[in-house]
PDB file of N, CA and C in Angstrom:
ATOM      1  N   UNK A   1     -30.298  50.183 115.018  1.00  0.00           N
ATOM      2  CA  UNK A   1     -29.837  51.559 114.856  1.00  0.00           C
ATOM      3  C   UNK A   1     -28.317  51.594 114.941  1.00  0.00           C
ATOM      4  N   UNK A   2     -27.965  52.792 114.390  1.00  0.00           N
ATOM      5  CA  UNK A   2     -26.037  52.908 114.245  1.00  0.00           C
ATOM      6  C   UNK A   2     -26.024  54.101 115.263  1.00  0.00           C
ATOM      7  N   UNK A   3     -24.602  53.586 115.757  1.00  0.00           N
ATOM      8  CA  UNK A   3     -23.945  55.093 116.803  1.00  0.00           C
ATOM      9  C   UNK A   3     -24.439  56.275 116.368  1.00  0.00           C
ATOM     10  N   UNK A   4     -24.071  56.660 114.876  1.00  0.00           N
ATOM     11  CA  UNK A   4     -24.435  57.494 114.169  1.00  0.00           C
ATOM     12  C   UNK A   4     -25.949  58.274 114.242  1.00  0.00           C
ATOM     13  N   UNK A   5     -26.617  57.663 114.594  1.00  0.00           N
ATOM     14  CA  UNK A   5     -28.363  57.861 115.070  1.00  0.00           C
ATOM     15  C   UNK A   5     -28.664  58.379 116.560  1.00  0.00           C
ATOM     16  N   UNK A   6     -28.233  57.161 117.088  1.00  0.00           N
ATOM     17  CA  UNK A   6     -28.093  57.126 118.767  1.00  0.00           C
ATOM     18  C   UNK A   6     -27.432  58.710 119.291  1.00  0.00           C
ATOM     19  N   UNK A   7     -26.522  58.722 119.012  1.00  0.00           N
ATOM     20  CA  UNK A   7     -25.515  60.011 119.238  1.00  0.00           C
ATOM     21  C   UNK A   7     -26.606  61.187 119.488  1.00  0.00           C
ATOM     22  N   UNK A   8     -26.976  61.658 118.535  1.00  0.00           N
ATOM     23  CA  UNK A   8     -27.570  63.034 117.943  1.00  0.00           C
ATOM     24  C   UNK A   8     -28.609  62.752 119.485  1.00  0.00           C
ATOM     25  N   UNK A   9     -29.528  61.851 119.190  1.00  0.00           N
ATOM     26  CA  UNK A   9     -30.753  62.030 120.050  1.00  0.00           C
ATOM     27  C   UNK A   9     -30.131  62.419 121.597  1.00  0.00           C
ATOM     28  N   UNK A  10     -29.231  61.400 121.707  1.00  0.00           N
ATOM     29  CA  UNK A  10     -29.004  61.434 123.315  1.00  0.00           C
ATOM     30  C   UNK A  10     -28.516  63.124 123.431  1.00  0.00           C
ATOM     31  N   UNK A  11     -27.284  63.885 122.540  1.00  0.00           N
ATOM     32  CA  UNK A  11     -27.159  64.679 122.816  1.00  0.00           C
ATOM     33  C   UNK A  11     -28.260  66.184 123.358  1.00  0.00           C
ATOM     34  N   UNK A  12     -29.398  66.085 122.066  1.00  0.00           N
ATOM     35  CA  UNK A  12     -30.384  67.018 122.338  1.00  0.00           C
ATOM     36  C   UNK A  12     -30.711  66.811 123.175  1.00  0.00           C
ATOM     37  N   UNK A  13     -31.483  65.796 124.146  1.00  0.00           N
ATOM     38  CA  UNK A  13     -32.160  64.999 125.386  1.00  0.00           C
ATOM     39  C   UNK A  13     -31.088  65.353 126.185  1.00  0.00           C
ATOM     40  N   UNK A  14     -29.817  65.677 126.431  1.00  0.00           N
ATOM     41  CA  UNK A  14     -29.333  66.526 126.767  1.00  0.00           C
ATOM     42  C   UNK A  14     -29.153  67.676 126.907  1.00  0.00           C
ATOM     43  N   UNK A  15     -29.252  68.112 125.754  1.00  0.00           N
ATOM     44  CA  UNK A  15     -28.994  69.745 125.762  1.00  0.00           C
ATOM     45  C   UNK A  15     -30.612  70.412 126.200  1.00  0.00           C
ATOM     46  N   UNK A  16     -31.620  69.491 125.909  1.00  0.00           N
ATOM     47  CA  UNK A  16     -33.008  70.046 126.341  1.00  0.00           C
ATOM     48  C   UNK A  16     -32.729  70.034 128.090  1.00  0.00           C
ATOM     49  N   UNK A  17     -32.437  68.997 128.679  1.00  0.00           N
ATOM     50  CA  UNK A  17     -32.699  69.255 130.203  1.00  0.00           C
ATOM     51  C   UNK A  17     -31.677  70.495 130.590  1.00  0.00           C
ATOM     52  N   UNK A  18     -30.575  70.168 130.069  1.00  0.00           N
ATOM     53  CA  UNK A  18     -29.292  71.344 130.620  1.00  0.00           C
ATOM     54  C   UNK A  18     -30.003  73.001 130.732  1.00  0.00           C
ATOM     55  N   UNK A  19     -31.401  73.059 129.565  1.00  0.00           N
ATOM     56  CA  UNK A  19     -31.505  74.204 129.435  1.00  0.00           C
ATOM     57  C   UNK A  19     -32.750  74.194 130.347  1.00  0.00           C
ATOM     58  N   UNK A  20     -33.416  73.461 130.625  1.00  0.00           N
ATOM     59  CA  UNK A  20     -34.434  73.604 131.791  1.00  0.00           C
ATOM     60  C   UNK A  20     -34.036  73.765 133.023  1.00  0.00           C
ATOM     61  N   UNK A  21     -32.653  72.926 133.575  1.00  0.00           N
ATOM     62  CA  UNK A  21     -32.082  73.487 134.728  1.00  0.00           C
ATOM     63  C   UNK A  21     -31.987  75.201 134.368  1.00  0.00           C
ATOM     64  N   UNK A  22     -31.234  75.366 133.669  1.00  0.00           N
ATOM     65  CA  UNK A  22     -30.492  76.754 133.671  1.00  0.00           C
ATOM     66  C   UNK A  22     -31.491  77.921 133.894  1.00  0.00           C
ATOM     67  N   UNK A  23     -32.962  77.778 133.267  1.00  0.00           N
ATOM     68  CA  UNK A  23     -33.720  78.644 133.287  1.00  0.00           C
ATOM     69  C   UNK A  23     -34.103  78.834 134.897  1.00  0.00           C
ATOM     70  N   UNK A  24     -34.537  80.673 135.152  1.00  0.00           N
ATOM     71  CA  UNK A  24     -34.851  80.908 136.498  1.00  0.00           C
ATOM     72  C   UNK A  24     -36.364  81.098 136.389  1.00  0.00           C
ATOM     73  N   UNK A  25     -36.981  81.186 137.237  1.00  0.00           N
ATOM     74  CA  UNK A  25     -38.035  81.903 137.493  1.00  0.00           C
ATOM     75  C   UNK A  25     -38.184  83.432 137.524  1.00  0.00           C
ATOM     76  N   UNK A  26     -38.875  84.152 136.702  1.00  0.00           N
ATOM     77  CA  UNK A  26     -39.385  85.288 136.664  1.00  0.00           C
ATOM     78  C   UNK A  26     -40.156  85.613 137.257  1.00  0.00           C
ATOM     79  N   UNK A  27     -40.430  86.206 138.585  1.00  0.00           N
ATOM     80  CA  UNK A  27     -41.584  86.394 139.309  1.00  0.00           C
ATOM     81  C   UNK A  27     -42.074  87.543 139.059  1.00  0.00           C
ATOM     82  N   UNK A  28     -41.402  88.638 138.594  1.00  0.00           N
ATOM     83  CA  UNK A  28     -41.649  89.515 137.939  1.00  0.00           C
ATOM     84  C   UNK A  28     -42.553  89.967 137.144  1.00  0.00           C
ATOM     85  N   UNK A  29     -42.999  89.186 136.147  1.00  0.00           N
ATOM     86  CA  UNK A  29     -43.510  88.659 134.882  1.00  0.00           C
ATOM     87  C   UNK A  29     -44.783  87.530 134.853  1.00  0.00           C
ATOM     88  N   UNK A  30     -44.735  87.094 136.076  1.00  0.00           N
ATOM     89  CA  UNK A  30     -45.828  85.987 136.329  1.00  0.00           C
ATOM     90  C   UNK A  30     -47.149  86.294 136.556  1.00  0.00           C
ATOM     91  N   UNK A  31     -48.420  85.701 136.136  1.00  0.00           N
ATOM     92  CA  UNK A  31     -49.524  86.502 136.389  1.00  0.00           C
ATOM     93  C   UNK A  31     -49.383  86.321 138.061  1.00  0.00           C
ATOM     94  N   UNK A  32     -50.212  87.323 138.938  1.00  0.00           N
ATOM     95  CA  UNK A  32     -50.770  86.786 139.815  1.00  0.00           C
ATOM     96  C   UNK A  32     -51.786  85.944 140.499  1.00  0.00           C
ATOM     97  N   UNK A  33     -52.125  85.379 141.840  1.00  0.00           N
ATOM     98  CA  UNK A  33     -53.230  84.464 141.859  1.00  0.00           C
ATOM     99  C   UNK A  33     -53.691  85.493 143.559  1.00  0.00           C
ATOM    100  N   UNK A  34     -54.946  85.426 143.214  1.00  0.00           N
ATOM    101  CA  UNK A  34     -55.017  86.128 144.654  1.00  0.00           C
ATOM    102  C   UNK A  34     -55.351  85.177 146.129  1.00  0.00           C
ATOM    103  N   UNK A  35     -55.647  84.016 145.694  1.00  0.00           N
ATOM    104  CA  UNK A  35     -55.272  82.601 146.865  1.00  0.00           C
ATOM    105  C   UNK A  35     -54.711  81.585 146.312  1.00  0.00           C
ATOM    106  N   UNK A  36     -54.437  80.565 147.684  1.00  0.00           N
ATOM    107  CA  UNK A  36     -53.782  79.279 147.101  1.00  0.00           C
ATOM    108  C   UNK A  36     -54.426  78.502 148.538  1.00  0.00           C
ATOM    109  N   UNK A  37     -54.679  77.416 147.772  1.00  0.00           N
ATOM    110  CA  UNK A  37     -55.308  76.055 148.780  1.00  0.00           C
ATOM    111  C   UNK A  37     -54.452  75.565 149.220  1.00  0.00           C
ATOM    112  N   UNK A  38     -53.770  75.671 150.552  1.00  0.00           N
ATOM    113  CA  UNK A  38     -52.904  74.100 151.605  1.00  0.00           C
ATOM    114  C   UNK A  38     -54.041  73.552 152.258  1.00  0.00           C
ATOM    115  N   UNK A  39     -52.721  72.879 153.019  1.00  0.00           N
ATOM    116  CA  UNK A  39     -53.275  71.639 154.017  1.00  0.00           C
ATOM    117  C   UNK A  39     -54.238  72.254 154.900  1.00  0.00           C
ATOM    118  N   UNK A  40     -54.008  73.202 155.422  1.00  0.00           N
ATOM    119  CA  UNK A  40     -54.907  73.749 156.545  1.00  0.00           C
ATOM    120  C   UNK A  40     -55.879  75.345 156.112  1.00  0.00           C
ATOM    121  N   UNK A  41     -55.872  75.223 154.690  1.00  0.00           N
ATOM    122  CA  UNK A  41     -56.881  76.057 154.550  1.00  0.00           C
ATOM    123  C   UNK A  41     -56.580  77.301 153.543  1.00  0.00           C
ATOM    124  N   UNK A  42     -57.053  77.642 153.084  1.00  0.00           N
ATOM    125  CA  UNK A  42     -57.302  78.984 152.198  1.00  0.00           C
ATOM    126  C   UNK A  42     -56.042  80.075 152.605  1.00  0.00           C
ATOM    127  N   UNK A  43     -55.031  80.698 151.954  1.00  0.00           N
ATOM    128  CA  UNK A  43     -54.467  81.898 151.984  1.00  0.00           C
ATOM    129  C   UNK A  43     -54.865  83.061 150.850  1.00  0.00           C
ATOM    130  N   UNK A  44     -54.481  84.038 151.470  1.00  0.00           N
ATOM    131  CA  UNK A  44     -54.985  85.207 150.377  1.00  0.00           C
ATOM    132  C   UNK A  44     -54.237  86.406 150.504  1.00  0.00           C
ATOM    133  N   UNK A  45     -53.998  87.200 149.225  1.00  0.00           N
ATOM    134  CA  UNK A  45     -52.878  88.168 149.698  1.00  0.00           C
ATOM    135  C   UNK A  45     -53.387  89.138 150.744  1.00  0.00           C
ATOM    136  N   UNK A  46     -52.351  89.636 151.371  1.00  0.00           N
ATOM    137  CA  UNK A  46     -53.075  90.800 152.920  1.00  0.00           C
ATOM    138  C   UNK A  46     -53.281  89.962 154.338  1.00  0.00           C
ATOM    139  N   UNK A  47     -52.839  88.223 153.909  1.00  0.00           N
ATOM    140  CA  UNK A  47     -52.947  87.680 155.087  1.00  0.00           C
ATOM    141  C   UNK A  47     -51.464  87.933 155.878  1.00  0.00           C
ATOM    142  N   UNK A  48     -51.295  87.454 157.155  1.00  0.00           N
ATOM    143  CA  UNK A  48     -49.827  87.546 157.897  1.00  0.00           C
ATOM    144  C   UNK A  48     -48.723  85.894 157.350  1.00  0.00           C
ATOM    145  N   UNK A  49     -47.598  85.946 157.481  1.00  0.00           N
ATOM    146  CA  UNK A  49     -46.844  85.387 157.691  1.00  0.00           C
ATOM    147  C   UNK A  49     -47.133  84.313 158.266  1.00  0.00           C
ATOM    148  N   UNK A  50     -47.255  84.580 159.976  1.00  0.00           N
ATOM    149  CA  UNK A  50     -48.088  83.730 160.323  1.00  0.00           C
ATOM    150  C   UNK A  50     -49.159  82.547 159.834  1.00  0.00           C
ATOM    151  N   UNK A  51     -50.112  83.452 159.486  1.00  0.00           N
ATOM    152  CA  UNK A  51     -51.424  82.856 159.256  1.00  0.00           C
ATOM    153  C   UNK A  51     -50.419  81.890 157.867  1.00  0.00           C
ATOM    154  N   UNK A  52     -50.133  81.983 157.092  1.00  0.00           N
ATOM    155  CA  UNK A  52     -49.784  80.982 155.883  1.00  0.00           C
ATOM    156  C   UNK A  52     -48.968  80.275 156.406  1.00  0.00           C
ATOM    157  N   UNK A  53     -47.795  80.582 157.828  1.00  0.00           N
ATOM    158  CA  UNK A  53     -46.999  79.326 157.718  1.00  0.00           C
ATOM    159  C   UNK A  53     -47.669  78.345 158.485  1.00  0.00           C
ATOM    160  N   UNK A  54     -48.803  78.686 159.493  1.00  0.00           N
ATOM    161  CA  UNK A  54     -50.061  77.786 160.234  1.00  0.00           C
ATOM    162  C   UNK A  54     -50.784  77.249 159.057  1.00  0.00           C
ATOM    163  N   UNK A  55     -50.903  77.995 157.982  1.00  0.00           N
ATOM    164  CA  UNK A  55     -52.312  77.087 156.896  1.00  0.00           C
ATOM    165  C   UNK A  55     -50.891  76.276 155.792  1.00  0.00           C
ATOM    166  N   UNK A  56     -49.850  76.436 155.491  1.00  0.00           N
ATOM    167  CA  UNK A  56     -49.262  75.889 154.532  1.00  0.00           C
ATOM    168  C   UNK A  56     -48.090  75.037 155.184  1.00  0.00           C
ATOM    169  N   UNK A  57     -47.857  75.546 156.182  1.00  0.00           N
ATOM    170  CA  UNK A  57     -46.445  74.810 156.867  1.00  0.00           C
ATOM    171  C   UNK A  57     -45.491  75.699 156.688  1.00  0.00           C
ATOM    172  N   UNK A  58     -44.314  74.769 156.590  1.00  0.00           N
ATOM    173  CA  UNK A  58     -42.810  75.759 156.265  1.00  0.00           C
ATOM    174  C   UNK A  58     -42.423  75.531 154.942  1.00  0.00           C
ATOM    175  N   UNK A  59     -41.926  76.649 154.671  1.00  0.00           N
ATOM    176  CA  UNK A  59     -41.856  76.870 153.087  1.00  0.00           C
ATOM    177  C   UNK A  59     -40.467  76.113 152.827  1.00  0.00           C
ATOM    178  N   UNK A  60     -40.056  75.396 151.375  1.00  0.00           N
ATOM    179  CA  UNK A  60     -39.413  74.334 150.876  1.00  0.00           C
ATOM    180  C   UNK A  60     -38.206  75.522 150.933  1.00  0.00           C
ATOM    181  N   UNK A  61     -37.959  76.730 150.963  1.00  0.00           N
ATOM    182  CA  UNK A  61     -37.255  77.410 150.565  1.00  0.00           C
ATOM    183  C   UNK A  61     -37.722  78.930 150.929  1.00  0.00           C
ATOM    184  N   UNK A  62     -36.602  80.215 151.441  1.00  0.00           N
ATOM    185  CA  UNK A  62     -36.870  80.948 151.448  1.00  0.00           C
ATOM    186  C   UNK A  62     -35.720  81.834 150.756  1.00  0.00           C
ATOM    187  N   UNK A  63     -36.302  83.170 150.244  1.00  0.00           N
ATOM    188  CA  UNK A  63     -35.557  84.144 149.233  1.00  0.00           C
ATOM    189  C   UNK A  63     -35.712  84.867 149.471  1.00  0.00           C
ATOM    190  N   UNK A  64     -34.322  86.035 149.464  1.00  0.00           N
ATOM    191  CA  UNK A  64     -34.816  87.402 149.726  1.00  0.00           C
ATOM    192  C   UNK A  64     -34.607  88.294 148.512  1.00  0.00           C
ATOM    193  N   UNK A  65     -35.646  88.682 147.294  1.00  0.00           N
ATOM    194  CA  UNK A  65     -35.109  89.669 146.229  1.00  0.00           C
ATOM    195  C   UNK A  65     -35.662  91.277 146.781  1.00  0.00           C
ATOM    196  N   UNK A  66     -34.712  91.888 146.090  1.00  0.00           N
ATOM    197  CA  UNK A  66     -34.072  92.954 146.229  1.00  0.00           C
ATOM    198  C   UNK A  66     -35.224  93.835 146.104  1.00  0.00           C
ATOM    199  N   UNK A  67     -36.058  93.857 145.352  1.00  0.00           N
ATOM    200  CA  UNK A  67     -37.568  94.901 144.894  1.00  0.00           C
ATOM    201  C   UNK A  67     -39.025  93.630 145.148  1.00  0.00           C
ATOM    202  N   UNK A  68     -38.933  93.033 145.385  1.00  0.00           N
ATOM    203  CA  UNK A  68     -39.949  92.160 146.290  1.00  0.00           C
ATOM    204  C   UNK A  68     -39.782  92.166 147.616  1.00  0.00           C
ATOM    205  N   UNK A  69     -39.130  91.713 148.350  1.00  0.00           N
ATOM    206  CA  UNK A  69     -38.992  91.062 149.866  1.00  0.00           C
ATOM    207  C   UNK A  69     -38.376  89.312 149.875  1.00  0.00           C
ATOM    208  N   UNK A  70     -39.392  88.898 151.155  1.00  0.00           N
ATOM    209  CA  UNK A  70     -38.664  87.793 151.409  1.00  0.00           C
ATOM    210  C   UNK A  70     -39.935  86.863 150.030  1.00  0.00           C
ATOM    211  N   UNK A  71     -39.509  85.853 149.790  1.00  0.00           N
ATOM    212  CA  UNK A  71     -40.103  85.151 149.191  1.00  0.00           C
ATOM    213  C   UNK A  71     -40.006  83.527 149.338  1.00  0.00           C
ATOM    214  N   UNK A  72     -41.673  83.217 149.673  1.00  0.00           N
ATOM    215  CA  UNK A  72     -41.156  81.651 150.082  1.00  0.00           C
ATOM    216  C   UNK A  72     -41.755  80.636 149.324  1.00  0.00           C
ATOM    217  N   UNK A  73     -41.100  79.649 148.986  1.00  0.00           N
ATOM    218  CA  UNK A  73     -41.179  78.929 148.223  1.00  0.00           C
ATOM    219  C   UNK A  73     -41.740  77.373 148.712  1.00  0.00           C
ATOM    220  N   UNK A  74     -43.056  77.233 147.677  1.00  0.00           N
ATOM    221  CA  UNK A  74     -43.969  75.922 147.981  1.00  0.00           C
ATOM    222  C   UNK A  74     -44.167  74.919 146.950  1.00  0.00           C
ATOM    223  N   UNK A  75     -44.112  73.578 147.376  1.00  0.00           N
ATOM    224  CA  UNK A  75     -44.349  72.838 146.274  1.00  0.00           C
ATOM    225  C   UNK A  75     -45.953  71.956 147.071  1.00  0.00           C
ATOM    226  N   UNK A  76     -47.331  72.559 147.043  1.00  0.00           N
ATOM    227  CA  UNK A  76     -48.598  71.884 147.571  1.00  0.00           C
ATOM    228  C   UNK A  76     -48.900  70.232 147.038  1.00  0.00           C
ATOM    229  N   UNK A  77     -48.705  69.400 148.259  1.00  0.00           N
ATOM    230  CA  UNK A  77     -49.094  68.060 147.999  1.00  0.00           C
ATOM    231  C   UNK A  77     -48.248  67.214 146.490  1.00  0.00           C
ATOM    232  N   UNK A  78     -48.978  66.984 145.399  1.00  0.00           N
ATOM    233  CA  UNK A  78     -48.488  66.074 144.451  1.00  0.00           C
ATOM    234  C   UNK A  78     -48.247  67.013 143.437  1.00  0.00           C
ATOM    235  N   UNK A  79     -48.436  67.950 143.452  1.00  0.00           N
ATOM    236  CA  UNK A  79     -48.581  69.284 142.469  1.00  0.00           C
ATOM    237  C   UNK A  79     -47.663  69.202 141.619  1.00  0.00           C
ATOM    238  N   UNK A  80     -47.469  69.534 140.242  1.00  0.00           N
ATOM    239  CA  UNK A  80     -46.441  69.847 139.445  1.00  0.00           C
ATOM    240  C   UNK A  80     -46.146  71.230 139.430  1.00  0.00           C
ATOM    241  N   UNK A  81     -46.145  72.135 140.429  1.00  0.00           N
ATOM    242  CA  UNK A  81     -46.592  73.413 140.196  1.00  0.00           C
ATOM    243  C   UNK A  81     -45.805  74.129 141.554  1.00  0.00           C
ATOM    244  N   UNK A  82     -44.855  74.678 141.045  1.00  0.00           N
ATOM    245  CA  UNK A  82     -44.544  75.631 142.908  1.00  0.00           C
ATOM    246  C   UNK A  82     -45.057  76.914 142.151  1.00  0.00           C
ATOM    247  N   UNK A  83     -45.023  77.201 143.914  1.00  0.00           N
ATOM    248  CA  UNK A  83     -46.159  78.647 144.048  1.00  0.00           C
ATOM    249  C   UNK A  83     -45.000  79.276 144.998  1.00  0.00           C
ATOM    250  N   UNK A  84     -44.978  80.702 144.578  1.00  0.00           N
ATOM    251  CA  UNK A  84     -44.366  81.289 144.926  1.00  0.00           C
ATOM    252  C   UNK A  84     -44.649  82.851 145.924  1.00  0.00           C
ATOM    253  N   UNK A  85     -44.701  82.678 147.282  1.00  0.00           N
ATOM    254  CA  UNK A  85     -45.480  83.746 147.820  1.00  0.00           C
ATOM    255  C   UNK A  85     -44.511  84.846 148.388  1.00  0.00           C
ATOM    256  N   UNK A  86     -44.825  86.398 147.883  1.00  0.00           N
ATOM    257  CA  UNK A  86     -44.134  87.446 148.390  1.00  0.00           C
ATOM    258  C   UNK A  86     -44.517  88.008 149.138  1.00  0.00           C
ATOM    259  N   UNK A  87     -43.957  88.631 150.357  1.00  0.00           N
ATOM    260  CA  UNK A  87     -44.351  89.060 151.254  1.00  0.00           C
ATOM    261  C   UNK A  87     -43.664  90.693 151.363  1.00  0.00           C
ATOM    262  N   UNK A  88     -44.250  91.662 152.187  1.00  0.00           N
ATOM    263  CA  UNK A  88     -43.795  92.748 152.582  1.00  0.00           C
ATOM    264  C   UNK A  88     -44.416  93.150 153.817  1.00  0.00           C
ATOM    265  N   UNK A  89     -43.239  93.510 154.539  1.00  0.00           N
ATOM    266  CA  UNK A  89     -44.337  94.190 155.918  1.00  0.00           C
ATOM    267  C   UNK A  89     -44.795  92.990 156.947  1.00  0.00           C
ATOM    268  N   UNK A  90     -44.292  92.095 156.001  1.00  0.00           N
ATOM    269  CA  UNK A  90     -44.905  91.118 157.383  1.00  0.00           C
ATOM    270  C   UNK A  90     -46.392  90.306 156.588  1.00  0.00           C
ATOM    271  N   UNK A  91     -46.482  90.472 155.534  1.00  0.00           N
ATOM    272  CA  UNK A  91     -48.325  90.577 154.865  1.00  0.00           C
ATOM    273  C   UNK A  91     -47.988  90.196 153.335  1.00  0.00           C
ATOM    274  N   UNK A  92     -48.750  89.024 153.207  1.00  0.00           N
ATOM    275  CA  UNK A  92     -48.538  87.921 151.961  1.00  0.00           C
ATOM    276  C   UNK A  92     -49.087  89.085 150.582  1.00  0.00           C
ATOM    277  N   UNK A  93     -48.528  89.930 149.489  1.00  0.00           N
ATOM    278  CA  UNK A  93     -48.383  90.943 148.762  1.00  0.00           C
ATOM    279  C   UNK A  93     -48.868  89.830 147.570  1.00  0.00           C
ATOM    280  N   UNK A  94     -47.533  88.577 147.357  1.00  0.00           N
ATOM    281  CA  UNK A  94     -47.822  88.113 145.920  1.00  0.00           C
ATOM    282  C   UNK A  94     -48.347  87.111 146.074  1.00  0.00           C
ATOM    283  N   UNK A  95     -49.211  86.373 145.272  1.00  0.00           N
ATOM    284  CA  UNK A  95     -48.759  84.798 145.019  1.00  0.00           C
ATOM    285  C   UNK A  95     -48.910  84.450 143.489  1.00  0.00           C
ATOM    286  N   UNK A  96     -47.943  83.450 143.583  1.00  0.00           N
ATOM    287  CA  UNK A  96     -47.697  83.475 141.695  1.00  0.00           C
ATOM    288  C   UNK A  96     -47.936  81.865 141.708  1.00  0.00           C
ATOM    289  N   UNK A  97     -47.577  81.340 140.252  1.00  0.00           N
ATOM    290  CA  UNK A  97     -47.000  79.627 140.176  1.00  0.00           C
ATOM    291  C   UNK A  97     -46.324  79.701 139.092  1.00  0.00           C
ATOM    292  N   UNK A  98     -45.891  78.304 139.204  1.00  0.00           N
ATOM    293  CA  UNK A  98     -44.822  77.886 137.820  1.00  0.00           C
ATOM    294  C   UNK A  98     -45.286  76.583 137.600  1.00  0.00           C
ATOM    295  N   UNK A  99     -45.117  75.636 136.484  1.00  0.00           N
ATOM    296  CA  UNK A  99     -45.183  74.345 136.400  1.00  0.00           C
ATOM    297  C   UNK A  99     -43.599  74.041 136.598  1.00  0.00           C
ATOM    298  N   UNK A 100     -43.308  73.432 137.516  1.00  0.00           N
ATOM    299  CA  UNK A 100     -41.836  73.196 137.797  1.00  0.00           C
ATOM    300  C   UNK A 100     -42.121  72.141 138.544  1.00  0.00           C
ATOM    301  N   UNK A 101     -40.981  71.520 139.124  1.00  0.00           N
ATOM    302  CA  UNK A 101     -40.461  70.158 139.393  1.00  0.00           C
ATOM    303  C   UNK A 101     -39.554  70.555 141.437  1.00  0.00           C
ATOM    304  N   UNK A 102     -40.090  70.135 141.930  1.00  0.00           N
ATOM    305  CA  UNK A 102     -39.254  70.569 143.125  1.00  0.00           C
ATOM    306  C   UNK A 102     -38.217  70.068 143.519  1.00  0.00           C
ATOM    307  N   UNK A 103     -37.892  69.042 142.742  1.00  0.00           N
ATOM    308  CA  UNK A 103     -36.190  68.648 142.306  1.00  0.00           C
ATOM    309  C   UNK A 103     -35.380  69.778 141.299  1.00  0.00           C
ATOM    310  N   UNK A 104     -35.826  70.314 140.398  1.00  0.00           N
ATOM    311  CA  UNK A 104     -35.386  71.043 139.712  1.00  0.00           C
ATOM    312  C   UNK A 104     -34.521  72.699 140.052  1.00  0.00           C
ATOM    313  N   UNK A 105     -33.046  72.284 140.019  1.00  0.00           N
ATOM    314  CA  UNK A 105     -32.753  73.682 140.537  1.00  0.00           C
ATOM    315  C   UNK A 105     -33.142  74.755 139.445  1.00  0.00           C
ATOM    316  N   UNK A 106     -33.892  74.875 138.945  1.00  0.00           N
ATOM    317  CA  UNK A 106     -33.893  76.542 138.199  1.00  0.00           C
ATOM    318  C   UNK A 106     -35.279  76.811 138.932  1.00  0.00           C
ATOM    319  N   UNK A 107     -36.100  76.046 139.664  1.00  0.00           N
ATOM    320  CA  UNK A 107     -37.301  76.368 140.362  1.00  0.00           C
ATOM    321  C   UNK A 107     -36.877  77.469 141.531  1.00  0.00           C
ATOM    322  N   UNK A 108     -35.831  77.117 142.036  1.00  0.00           N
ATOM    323  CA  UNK A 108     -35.820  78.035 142.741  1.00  0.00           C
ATOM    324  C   UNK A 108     -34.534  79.223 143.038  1.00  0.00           C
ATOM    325  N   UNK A 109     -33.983  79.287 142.005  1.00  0.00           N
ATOM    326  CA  UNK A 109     -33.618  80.438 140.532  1.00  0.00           C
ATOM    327  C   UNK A 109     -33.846  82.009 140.773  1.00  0.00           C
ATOM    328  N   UNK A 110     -34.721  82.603 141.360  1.00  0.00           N
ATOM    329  CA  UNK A 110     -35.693  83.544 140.865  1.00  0.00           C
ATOM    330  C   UNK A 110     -34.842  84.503 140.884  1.00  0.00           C
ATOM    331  N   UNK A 111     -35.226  85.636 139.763  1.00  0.00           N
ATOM    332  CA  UNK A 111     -35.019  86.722 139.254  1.00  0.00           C
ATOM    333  C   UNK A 111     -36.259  88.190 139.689  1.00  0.00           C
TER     334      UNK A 111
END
């Protein structure tokens, strides 16, 4: 192969990841899930704070948006997938997912 070839590819393979960082999460927009399986057991929305950080642990990340609440951020076991749980009041309101990467800063992005 010539520079001329090489060039182009590497650039797109570039410009593709640059734009996967950049993108945020929409939680907004995400369907909901009304549980999620951890280590220690079943959560469901209407549970406490508590109760999920005893069944899931401590969250990889926490967020506070402006028309949600606090929001904490999970990446479960080998998963390709963070899950994203909103809370109000003290009482688990959302839970969403993404296929994302928990290296990836636009995972935890949210809008």
């Amino acid at each position: 192969m010539n520079r001329n070839t090489i060039f182009p590819g590497a650039l797109l393979a570039f410009l593709l990841a640059a734009s996967q960082l950049a993108s945020a999460i929409d939680i907004y927009n995400m369907a909901d899930q009304s549980t999620l399986r951890c280590a220690g057991g079943i959560v469901a929305t209407g549970d406490s704070n508590r109760t999920v950080a005893q069944k899931c642990g401590e969250p990889l990340d926490v967020q506070s948006l402006q028309d949600v609440g606090p929001v904490w951020i999970y990446n479960i076991g080998q998963s390709k997938f963070m899950y994203y749980l909103a809370f109000q009041n003290g009482r688990l309101q959302r839970i969403v997912s993404a296929p994302c990467n928990s290296n990836d800063y636009g995972c935890y992005d949210l809008r």
